[in-house]
C-alpha atoms as a PDB file:
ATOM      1  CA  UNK A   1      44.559  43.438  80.816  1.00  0.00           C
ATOM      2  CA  UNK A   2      41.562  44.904  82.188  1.00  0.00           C
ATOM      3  CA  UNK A   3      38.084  45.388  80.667  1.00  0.00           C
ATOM      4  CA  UNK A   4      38.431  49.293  80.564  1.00  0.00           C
ATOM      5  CA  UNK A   5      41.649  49.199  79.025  1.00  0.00           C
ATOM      6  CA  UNK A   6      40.433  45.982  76.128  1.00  0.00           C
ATOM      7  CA  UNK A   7      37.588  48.492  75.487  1.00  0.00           C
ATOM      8  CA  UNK A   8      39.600  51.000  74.797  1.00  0.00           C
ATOM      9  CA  UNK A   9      42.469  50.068  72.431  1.00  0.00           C
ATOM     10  CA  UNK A  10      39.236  47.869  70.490  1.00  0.00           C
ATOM     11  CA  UNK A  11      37.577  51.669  69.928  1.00  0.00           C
ATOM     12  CA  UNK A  12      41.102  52.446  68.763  1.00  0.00           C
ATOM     13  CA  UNK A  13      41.532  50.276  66.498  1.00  0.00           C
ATOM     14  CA  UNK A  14      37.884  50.616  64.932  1.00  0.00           C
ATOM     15  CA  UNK A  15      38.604  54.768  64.694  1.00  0.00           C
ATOM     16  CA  UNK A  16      41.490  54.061  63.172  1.00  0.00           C
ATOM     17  CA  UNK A  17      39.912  51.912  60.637  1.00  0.00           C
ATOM     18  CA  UNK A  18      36.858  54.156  60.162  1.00  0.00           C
ATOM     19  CA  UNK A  19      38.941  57.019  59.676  1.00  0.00           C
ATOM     20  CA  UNK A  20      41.772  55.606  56.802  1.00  0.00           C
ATOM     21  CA  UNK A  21      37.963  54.982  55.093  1.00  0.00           C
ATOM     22  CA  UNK A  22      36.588  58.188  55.481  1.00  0.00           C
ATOM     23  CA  UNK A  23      39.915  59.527  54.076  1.00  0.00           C
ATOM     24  CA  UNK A  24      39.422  57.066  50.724  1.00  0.00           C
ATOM     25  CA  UNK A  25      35.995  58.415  50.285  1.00  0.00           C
ATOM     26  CA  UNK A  26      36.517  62.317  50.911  1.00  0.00           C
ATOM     27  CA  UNK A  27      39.208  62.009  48.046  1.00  0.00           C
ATOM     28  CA  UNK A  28      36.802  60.238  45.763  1.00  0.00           C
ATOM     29  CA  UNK A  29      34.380  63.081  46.673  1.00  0.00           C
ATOM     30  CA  UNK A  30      36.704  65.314  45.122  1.00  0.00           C
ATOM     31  CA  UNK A  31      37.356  63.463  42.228  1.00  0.00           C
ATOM     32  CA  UNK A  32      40.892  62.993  43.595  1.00  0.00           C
ATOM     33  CA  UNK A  33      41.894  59.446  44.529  1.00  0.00           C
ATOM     34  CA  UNK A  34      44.006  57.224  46.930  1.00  0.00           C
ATOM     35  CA  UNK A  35      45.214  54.189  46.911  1.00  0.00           C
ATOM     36  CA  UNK A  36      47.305  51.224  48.592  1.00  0.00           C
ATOM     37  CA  UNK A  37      50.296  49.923  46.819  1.00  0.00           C
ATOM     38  CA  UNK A  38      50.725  46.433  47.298  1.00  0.00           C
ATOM     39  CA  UNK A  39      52.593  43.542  45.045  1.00  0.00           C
ATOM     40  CA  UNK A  40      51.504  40.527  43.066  1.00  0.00           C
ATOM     41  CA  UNK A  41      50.963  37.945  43.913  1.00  0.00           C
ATOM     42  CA  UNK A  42      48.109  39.598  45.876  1.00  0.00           C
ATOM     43  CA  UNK A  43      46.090  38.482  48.502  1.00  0.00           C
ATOM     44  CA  UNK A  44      43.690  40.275  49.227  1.00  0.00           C
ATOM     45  CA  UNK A  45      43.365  39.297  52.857  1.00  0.00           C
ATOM     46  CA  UNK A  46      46.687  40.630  53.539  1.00  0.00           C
ATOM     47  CA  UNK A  47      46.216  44.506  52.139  1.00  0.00           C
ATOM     48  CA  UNK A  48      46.324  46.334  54.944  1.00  0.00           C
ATOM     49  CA  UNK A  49      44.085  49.661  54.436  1.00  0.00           C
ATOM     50  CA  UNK A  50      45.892  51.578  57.332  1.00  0.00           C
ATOM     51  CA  UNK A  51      49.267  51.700  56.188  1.00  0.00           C
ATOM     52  CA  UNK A  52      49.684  54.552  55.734  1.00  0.00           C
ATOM     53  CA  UNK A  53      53.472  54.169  53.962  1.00  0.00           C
ATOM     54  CA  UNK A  54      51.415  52.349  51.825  1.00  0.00           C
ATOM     55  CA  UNK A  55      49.402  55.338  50.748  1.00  0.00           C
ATOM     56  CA  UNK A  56      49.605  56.871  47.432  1.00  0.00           C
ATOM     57  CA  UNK A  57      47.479  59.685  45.942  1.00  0.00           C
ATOM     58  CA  UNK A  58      46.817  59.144  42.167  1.00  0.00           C
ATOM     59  CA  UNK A  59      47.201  61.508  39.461  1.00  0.00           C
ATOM     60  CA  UNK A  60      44.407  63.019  37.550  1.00  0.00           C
ATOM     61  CA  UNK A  61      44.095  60.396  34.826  1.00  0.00           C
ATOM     62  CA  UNK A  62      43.934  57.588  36.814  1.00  0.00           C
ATOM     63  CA  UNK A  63      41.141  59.251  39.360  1.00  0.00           C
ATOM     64  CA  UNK A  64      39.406  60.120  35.862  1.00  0.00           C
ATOM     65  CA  UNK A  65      39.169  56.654  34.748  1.00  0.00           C
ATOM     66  CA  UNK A  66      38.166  55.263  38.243  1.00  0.00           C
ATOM     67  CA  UNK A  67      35.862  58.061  39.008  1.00  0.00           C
ATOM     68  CA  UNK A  68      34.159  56.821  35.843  1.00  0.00           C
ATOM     69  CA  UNK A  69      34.130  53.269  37.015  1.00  0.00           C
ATOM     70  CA  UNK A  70      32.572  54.068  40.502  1.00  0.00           C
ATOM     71  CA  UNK A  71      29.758  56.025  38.250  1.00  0.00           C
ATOM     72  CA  UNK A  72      28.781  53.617  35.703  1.00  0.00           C
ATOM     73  CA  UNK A  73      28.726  51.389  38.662  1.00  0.00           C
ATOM     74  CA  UNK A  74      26.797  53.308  41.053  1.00  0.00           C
ATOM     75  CA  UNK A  75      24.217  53.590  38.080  1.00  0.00           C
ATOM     76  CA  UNK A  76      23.806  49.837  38.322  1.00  0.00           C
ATOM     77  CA  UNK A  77      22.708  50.472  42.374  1.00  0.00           C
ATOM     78  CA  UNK A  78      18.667  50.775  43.411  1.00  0.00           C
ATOM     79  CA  UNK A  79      19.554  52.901  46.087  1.00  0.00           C
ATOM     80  CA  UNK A  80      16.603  53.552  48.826  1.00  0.00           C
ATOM     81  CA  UNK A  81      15.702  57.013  48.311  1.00  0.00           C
ATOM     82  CA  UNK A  82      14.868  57.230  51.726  1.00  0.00           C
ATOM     83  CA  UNK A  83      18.297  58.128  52.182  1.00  0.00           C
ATOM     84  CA  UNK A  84      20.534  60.802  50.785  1.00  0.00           C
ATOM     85  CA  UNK A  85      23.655  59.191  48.900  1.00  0.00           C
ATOM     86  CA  UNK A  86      26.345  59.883  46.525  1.00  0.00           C
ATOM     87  CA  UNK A  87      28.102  57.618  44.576  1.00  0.00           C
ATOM     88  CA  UNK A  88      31.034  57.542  46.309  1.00  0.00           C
ATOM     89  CA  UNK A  89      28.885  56.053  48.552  1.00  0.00           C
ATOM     90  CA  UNK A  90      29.748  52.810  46.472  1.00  0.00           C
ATOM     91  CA  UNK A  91      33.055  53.004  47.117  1.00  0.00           C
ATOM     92  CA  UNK A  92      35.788  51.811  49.045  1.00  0.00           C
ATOM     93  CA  UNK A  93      39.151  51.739  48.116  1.00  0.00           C
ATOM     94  CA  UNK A  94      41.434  50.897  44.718  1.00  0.00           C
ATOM     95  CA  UNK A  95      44.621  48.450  45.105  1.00  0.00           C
ATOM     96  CA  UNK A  96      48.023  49.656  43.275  1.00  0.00           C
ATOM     97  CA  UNK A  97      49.637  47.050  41.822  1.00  0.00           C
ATOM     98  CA  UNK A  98      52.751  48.027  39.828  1.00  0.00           C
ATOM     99  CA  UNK A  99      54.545  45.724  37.690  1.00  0.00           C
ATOM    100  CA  UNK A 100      57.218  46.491  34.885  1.00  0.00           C
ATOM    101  CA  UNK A 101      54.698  46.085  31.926  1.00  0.00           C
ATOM    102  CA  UNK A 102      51.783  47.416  33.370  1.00  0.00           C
ATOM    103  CA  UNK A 103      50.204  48.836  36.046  1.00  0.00           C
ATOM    104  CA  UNK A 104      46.608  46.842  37.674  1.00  0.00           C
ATOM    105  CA  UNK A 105      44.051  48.515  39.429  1.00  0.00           C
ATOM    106  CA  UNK A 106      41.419  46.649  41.633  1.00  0.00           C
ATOM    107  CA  UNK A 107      38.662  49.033  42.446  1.00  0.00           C
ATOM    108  CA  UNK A 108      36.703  47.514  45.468  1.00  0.00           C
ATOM    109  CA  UNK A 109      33.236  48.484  45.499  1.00  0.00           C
ATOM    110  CA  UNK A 110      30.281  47.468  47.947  1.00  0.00           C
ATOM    111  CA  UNK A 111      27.933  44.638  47.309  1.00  0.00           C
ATOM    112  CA  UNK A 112      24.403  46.189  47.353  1.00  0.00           C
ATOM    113  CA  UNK A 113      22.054  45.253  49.106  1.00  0.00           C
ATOM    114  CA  UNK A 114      24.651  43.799  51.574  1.00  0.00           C
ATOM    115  CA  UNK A 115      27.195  46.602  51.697  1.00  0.00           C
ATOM    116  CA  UNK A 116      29.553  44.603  53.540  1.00  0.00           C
ATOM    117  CA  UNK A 117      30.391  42.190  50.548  1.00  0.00           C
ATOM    118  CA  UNK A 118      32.732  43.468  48.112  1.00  0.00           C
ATOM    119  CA  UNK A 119      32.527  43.681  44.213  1.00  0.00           C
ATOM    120  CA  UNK A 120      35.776  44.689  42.763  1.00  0.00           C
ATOM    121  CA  UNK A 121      36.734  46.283  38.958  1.00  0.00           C
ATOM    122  CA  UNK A 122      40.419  45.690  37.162  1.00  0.00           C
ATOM    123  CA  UNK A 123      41.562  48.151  35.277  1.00  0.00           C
ATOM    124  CA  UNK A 124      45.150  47.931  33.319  1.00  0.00           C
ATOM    125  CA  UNK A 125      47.555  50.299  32.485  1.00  0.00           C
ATOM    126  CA  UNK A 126      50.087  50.142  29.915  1.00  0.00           C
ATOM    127  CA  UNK A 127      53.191  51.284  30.813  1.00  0.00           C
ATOM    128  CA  UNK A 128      55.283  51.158  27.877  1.00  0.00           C
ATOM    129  CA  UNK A 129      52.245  53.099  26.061  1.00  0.00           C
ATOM    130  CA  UNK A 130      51.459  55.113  29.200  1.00  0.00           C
ATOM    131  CA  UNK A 131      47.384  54.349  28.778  1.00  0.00           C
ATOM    132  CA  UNK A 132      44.998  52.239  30.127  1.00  0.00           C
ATOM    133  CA  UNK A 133      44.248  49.200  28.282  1.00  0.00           C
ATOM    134  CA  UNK A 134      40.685  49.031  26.597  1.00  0.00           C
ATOM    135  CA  UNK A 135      38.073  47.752  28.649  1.00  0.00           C
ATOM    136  CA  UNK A 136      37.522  46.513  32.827  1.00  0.00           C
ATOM    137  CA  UNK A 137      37.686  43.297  34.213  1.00  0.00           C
ATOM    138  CA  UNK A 138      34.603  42.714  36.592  1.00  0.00           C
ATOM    139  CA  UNK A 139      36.380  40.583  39.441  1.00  0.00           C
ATOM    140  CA  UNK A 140      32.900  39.283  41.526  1.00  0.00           C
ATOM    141  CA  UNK A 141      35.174  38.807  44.995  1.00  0.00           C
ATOM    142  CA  UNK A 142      31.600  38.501  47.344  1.00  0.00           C
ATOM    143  CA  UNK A 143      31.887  34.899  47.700  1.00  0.00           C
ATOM    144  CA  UNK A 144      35.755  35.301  49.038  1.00  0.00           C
ATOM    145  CA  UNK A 145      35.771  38.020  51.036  1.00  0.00           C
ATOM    146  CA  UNK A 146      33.437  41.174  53.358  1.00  0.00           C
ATOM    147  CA  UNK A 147      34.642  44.325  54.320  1.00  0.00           C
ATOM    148  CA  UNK A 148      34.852  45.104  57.529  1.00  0.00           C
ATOM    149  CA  UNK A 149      36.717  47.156  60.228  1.00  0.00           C
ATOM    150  CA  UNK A 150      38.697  48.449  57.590  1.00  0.00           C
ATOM    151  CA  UNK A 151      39.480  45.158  55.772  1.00  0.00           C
ATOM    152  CA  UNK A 152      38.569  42.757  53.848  1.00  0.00           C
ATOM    153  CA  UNK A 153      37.717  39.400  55.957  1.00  0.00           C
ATOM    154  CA  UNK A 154      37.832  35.851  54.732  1.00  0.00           C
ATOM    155  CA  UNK A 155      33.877  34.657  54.326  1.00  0.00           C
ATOM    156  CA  UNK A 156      32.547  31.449  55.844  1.00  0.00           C
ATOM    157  CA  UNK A 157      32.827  29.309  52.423  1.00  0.00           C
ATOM    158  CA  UNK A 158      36.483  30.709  51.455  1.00  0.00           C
ATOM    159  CA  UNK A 159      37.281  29.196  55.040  1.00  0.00           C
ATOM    160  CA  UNK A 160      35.491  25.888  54.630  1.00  0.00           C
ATOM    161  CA  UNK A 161      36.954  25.336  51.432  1.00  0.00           C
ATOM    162  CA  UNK A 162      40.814  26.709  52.359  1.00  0.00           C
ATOM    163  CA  UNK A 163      40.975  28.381  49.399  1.00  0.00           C
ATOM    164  CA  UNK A 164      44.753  30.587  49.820  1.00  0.00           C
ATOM    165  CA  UNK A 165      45.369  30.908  46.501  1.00  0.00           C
ATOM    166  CA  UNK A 166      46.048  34.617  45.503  1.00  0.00           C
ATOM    167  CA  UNK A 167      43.364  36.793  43.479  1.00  0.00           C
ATOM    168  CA  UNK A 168      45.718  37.996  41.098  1.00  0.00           C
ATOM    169  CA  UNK A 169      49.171  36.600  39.984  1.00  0.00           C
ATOM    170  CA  UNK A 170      51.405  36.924  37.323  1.00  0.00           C
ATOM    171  CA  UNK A 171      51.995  34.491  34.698  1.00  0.00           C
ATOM    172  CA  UNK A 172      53.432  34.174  30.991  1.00  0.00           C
ATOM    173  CA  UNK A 173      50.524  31.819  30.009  1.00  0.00           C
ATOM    174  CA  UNK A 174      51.872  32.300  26.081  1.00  0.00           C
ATOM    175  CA  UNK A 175      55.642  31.821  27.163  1.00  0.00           C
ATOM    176  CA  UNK A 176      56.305  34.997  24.894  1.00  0.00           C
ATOM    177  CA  UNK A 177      58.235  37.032  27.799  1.00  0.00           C
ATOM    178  CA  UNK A 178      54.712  39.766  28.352  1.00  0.00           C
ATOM    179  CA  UNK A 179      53.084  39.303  31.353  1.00  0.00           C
ATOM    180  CA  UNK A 180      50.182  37.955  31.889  1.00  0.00           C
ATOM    181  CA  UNK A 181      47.473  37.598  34.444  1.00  0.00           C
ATOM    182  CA  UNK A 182      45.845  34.707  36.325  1.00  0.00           C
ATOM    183  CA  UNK A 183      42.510  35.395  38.447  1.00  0.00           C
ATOM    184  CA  UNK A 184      41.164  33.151  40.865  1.00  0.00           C
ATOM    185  CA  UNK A 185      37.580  33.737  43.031  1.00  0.00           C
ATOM    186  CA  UNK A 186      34.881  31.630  44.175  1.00  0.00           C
ATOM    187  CA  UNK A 187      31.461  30.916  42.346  1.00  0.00           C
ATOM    188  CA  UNK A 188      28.734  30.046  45.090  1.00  0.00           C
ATOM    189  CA  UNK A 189      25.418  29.826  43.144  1.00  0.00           C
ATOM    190  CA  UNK A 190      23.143  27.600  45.611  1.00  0.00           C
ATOM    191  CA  UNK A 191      24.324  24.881  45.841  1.00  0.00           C
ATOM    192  CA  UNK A 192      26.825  24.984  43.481  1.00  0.00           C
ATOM    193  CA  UNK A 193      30.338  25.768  44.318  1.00  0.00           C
ATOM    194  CA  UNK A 194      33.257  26.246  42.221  1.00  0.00           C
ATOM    195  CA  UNK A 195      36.799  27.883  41.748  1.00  0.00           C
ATOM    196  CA  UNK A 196      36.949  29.789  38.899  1.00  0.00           C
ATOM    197  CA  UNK A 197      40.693  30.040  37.296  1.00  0.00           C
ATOM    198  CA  UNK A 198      41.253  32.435  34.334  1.00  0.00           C
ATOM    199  CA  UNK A 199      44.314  33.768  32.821  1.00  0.00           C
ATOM    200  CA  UNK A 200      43.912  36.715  30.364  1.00  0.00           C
ATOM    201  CA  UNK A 201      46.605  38.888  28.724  1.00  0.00           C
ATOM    202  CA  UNK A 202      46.086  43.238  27.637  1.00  0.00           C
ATOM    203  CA  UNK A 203      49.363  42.942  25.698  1.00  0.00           C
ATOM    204  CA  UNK A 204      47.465  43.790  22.350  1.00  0.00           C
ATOM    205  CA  UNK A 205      45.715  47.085  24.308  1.00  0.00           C
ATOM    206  CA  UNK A 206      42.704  45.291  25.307  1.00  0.00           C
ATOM    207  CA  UNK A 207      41.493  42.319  27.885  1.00  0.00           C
ATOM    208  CA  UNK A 208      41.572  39.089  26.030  1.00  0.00           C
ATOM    209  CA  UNK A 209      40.901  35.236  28.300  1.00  0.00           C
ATOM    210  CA  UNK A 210      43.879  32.960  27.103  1.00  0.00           C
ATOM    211  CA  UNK A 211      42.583  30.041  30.045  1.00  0.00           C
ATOM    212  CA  UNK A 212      39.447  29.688  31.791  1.00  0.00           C
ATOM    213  CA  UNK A 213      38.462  26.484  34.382  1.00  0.00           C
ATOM    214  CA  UNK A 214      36.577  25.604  36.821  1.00  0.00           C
ATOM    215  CA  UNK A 215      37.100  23.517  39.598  1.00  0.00           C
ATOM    216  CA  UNK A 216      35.264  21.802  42.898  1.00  0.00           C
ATOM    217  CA  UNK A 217      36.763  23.550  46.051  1.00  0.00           C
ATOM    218  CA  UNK A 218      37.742  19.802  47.814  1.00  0.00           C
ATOM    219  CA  UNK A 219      39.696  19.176  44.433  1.00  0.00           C
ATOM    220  CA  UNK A 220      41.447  22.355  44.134  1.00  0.00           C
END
């Protein structure tokens, strides 16, 4: 292949990228959002953002609830006033994940100052009660994973360590046949590393932690 040619499929691909973003954020904009459905177990590495069969525009509640998220998170944001923003401007996409019992949301959100590292919010939806459970899961995925290109790319120390675990699973951590849910993500605090584990259950309409651990990355 020549250089002309590797050149141009690379701008491609990037446009392609850029634009399956753009689309995620012009939604938002309008208070109207998209999403990728994917399944559990999920890693995150593997969502691809422009599949587009894997598209699906959510309904009015569920924009509602995120819009709110991507608000009270924005609020959180010293934003350089230098610039004009919005708070979409937070934003990047929201994971589907639909189960039988209920219905899990991962808003991914940029890590400010660094916009390329990704924050991320769980929401949960009841199904049998058709609402969202009470309360958000703040799922810190910075130390995992960046954004980039239109996906989310392994960081150094998730490499180093060969974490491949998956983000979010299901589990029944109570054995009483309702599902529940086991996180797993990376705490880097200096030099401190450690894989945190926690399994937590909405089955009584809000976020409770059944199991929480942590664990050194070589002993994982």
């Amino acid at each position: 292949m020549n250089a002309g040619k590797a050149i141009g499929i690379i701008l491609l691909l990037v446009t392609m990228f850029s634009c399956h973003n753009k689309l995620a954020k012009q939604a938002a904009n309008k208070g109207l959002f998209i999403a990728i459905s994917a399944e559990l177990p999920l890693n995150l590495g593997a969502v691809d953002f422009n599949d587009e069969s894997k598209t699906i525009r959510l309904n009015e509640e569920v924009s509602s609830k995120i819009d709110a998220v991507v608000k009270e998170y924005a609020n959180t944001i010293v934003w350089d006033e230098t610039y004009p923003h919005t708070d979409t401007d937070a934003y990047i996409n929201t994971i589907c994940l639909q189960g039988k019992q209920y219905t899990v949301y991962v808003v991914l959100l940029k890590h400010f100052p660094t916009t390329e590292r990704v924050n991320s919010v769980v929401l949960f939806y009841d199904n049998g009660k058709n609402e969202f459970v009470e309360g958000q899961l703040n799922f810190r995925i910075d130390n995992l994973y960046y954004f980039y290109d239109g996906r989310l790319n392994p960081t150094n120390l998730k490499t180093e360590f060969n974490i491949t675990a998956p983000e979010i699973e299901l589990t029944d951590f109570n054995m009483d046949g309702i599902d529940d849910f086991k996180l797993t993500r990376l705490i880097h605090n200096g030099t401190y590393n450690a894989i945190e584990i926690i399994a937590i259950t909405a089955k009584n309409s809000t976020i409770d932690t059944l199991f929480y651990d942590e664990v050194k990355p070589y002993e994982y």
